[in-house]
N, C-alpha and C. Protein backbone atom coordinates (compact mmCIF):
# COMPACT_ATOMS: atom_id res chain seq x y z
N UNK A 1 12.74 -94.12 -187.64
CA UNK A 1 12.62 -93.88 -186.22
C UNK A 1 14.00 -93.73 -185.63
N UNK A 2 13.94 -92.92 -184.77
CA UNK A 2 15.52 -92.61 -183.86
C UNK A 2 15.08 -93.14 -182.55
N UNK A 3 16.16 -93.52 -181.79
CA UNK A 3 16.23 -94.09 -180.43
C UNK A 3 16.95 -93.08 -179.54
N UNK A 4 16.37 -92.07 -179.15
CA UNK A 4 16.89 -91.34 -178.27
C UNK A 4 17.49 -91.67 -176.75
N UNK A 5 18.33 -91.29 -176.35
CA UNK A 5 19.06 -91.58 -174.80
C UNK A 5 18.19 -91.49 -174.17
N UNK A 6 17.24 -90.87 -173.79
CA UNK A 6 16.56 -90.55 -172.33
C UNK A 6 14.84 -90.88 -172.70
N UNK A 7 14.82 -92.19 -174.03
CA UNK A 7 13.57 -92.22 -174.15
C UNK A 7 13.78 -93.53 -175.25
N UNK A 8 11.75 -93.66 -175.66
CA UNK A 8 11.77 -94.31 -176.75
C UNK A 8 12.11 -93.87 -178.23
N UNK A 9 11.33 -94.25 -179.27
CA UNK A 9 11.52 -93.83 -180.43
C UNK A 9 10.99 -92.37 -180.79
N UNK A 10 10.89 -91.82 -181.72
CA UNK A 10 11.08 -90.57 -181.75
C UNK A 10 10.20 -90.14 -183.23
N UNK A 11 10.19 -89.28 -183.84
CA UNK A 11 9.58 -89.09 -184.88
C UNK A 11 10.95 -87.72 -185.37
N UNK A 12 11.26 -86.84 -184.72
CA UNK A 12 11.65 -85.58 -184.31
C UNK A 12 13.23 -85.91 -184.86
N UNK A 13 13.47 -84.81 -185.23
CA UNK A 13 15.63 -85.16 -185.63
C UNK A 13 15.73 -84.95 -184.37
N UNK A 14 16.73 -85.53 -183.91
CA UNK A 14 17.33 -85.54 -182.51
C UNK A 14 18.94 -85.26 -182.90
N UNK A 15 19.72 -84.74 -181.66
CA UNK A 15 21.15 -84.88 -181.96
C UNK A 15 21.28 -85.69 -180.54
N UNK A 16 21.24 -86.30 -179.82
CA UNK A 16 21.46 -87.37 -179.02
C UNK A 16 20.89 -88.54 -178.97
N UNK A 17 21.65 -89.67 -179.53
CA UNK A 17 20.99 -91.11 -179.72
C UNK A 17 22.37 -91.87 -178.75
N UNK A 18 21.69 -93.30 -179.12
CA UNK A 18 22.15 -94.56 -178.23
C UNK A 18 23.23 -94.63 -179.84
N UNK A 19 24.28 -95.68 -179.97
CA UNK A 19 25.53 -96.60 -180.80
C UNK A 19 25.27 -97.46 -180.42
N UNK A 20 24.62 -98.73 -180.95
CA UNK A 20 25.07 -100.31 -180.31
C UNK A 20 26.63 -100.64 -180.60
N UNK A 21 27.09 -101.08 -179.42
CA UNK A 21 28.28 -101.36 -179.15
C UNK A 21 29.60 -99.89 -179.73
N UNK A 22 28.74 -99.15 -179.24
CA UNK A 22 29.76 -97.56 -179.74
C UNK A 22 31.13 -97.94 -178.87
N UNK A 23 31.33 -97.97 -178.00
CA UNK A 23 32.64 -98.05 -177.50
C UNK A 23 33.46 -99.65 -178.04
N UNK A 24 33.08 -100.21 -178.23
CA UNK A 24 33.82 -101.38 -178.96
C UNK A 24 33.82 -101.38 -180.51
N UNK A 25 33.19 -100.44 -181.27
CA UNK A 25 33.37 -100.43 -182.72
C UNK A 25 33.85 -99.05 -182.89
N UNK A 26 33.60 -97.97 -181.98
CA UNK A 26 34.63 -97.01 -182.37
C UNK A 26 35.62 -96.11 -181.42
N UNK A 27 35.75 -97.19 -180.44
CA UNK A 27 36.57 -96.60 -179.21
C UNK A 27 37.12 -95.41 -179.38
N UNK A 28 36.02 -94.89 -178.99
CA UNK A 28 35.52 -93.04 -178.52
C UNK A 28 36.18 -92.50 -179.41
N UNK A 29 36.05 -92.74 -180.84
CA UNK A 29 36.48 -91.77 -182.21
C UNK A 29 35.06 -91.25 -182.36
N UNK A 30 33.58 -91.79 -182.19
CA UNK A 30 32.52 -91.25 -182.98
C UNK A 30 32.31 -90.19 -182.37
N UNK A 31 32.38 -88.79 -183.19
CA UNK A 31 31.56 -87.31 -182.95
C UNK A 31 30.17 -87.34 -183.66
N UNK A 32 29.65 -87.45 -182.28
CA UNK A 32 28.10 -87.95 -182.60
C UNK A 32 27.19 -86.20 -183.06
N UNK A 33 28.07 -85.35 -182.78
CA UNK A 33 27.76 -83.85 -183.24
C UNK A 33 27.66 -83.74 -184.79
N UNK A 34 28.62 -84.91 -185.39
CA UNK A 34 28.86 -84.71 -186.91
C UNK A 34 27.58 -85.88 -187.48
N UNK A 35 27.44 -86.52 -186.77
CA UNK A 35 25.49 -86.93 -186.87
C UNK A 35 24.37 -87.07 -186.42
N UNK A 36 23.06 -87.29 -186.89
CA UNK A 36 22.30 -87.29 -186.76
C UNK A 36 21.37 -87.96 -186.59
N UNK A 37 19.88 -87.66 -186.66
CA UNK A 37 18.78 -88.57 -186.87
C UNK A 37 18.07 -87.80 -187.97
N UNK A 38 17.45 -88.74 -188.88
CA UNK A 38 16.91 -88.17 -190.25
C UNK A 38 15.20 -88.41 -189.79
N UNK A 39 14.37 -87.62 -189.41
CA UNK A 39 12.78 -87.15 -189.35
C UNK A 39 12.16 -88.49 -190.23
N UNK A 40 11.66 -89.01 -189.61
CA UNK A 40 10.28 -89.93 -190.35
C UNK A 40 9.27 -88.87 -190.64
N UNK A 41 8.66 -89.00 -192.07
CA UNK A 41 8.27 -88.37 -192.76
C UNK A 41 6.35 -89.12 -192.63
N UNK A 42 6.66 -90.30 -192.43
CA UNK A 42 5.43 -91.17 -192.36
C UNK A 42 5.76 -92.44 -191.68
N UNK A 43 4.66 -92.68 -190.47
CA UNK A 43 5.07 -94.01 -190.01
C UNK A 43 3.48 -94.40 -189.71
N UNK A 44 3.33 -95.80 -190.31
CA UNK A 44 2.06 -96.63 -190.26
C UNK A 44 2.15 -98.17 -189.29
N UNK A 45 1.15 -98.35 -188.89
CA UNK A 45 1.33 -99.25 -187.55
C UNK A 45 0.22 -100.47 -188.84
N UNK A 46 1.07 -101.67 -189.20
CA UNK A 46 0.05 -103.06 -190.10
C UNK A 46 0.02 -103.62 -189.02
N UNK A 47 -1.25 -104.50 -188.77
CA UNK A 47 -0.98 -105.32 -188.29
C UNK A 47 -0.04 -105.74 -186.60
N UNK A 48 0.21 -104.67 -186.03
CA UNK A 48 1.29 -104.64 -184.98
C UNK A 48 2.68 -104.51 -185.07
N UNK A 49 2.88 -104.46 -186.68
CA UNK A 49 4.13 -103.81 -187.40
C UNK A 49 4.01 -102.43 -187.68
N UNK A 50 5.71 -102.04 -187.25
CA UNK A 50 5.30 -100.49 -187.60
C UNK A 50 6.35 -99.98 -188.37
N UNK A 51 5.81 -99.47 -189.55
CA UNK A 51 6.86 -99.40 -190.43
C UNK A 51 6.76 -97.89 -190.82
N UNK A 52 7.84 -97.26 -191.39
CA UNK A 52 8.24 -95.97 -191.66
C UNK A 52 9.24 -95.36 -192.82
N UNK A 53 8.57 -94.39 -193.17
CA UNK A 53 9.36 -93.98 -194.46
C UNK A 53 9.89 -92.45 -194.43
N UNK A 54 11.16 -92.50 -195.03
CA UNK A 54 11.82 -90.84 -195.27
C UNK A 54 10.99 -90.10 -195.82
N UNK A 55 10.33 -90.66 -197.17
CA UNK A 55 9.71 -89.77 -198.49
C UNK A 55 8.89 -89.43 -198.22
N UNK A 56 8.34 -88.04 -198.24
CA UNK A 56 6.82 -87.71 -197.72
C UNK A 56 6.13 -87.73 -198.86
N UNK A 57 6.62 -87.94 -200.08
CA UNK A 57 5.72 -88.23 -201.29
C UNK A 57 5.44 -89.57 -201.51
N UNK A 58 5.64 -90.57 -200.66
CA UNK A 58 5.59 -91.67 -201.26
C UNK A 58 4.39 -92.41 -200.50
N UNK A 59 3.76 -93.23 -201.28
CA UNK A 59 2.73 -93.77 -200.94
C UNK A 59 2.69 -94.32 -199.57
N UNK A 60 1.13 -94.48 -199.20
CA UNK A 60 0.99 -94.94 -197.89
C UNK A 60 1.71 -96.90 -197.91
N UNK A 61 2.07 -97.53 -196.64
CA UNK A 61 2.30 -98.45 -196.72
C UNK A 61 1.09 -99.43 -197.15
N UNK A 62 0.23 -99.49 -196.66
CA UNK A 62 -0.84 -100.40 -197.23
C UNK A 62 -1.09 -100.19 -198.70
N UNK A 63 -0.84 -98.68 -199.04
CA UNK A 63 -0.98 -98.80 -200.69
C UNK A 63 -0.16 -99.28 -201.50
N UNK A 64 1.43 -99.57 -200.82
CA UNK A 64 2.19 -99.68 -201.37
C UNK A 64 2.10 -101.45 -201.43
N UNK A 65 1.54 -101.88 -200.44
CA UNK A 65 1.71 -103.34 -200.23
C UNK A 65 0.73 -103.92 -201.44
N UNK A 66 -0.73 -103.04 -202.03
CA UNK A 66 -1.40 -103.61 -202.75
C UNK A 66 -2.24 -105.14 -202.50
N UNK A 67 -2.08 -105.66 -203.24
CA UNK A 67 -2.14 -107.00 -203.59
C UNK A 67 -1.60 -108.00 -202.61
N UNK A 68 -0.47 -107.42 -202.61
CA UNK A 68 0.31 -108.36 -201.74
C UNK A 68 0.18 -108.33 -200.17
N UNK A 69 -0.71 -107.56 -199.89
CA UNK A 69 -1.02 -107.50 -198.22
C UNK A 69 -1.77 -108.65 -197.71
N UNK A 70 -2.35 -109.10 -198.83
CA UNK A 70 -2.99 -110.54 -198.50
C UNK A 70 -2.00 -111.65 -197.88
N UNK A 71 -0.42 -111.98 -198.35
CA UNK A 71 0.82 -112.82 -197.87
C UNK A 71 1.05 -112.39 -196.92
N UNK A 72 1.23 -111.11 -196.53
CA UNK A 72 1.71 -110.36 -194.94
C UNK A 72 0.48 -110.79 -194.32
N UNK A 73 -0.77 -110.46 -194.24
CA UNK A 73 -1.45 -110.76 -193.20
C UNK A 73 -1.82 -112.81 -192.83
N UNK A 74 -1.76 -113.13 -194.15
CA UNK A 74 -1.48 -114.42 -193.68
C UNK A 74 -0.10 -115.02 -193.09
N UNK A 75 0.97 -114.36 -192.79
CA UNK A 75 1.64 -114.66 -191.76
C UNK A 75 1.47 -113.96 -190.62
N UNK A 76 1.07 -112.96 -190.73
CA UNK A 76 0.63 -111.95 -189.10
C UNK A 76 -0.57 -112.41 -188.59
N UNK A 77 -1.47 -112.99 -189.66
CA UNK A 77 -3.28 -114.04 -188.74
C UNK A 77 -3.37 -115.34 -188.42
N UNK A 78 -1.69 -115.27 -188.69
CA UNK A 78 -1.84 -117.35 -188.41
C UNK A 78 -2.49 -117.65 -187.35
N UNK A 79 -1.90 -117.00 -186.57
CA UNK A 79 -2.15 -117.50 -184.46
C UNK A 79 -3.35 -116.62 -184.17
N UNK A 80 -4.10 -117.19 -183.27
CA UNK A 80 -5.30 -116.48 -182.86
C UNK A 80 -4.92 -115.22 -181.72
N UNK A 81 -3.69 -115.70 -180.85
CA UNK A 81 -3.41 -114.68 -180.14
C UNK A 81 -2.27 -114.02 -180.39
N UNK A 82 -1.84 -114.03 -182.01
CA UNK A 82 -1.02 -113.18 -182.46
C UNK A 82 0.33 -113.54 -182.88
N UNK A 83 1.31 -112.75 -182.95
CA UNK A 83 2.61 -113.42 -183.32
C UNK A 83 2.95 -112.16 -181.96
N UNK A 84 4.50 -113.25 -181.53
CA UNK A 84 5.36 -112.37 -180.59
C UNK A 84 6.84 -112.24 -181.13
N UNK A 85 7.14 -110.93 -181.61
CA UNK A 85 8.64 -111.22 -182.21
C UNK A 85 9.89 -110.81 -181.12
N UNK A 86 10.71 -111.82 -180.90
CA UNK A 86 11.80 -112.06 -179.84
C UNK A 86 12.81 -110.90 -181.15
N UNK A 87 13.33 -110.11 -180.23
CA UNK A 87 14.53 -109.67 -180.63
C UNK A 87 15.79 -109.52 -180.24
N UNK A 88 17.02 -109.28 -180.97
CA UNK A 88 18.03 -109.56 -180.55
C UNK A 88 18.75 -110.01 -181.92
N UNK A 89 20.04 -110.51 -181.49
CA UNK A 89 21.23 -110.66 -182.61
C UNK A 89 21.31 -112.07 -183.09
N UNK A 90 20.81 -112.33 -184.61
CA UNK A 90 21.28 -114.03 -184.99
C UNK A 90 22.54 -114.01 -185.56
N UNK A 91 23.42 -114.31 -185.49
CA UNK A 91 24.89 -114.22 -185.71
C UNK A 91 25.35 -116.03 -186.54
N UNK A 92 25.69 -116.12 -187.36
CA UNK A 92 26.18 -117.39 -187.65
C UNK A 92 27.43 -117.33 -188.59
N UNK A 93 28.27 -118.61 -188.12
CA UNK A 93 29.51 -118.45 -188.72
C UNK A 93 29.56 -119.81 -189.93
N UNK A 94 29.66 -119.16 -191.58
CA UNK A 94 29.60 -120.41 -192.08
C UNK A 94 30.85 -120.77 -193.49
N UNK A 95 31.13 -122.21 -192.93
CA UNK A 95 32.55 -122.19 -194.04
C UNK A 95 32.49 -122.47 -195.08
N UNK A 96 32.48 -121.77 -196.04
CA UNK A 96 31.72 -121.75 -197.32
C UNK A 96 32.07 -120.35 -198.25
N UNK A 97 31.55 -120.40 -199.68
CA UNK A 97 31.67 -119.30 -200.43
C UNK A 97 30.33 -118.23 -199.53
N UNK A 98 31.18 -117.07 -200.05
CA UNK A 98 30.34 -116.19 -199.28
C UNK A 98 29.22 -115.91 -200.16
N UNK A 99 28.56 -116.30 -201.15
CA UNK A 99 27.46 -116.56 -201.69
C UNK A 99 27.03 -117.80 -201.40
N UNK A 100 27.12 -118.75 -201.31
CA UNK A 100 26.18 -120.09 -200.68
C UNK A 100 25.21 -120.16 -200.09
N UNK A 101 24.97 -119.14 -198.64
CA UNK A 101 23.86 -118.70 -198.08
C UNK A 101 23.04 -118.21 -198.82
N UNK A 102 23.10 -117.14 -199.57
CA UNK A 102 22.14 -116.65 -200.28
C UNK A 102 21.54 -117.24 -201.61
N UNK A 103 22.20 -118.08 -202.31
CA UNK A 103 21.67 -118.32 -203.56
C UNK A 103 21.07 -120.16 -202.92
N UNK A 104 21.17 -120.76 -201.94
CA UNK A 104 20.62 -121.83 -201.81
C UNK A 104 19.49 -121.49 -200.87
């Protein structure tokens, strides 16, 4: 999905999108002419998740989930009136090997 300037998400290549924090990570070097948005090829709505893929050959998401759609929906059916996902940035600073987080 692309996030176009003058709208929501998109399906469509676009050549005008939003940069989070474009002027503080590339103080006005990015030529947004020299990119793009790459076309969703397939996008499926689970559960109130909506997920999307480049490959137009590649399986549907529920087919792809198989078996295992049973673990996703038991975290998406816990609550009777649903899950609400807060978004935004978790940022943490930790003093340590930079593998520690991940392997514990």
């Amino acid at each position: 999905l692309c996030a176009g300037i003058t709208g929501g998400p998109t399906t469509s290549a676009a050549t005008s999108y939003s940069v989070t924090h474009e002027d503080d990570a590339w103080h006005g070097d990015l030529d947004k002419s020299a990119w793009g948005c790459v076309k969703v090829t397939q996008i499926e709505n689970y559960k109130g998740f909506i997920f999307g893929n480049w490959d137009p050959t590649a399986p549907s998401f529920t087919d792809y989930l198989a078996d295992m759609a049973w673990y996703f929906d038991v975290f998406a059916d816990r609550f009777d009136n649903g899950l609400e996902m807060v978004g935004g940035m978790h940022k943490w600073v930790l003093n340590c090997n930079w593998k520690a987080p991940a392997e514990h």
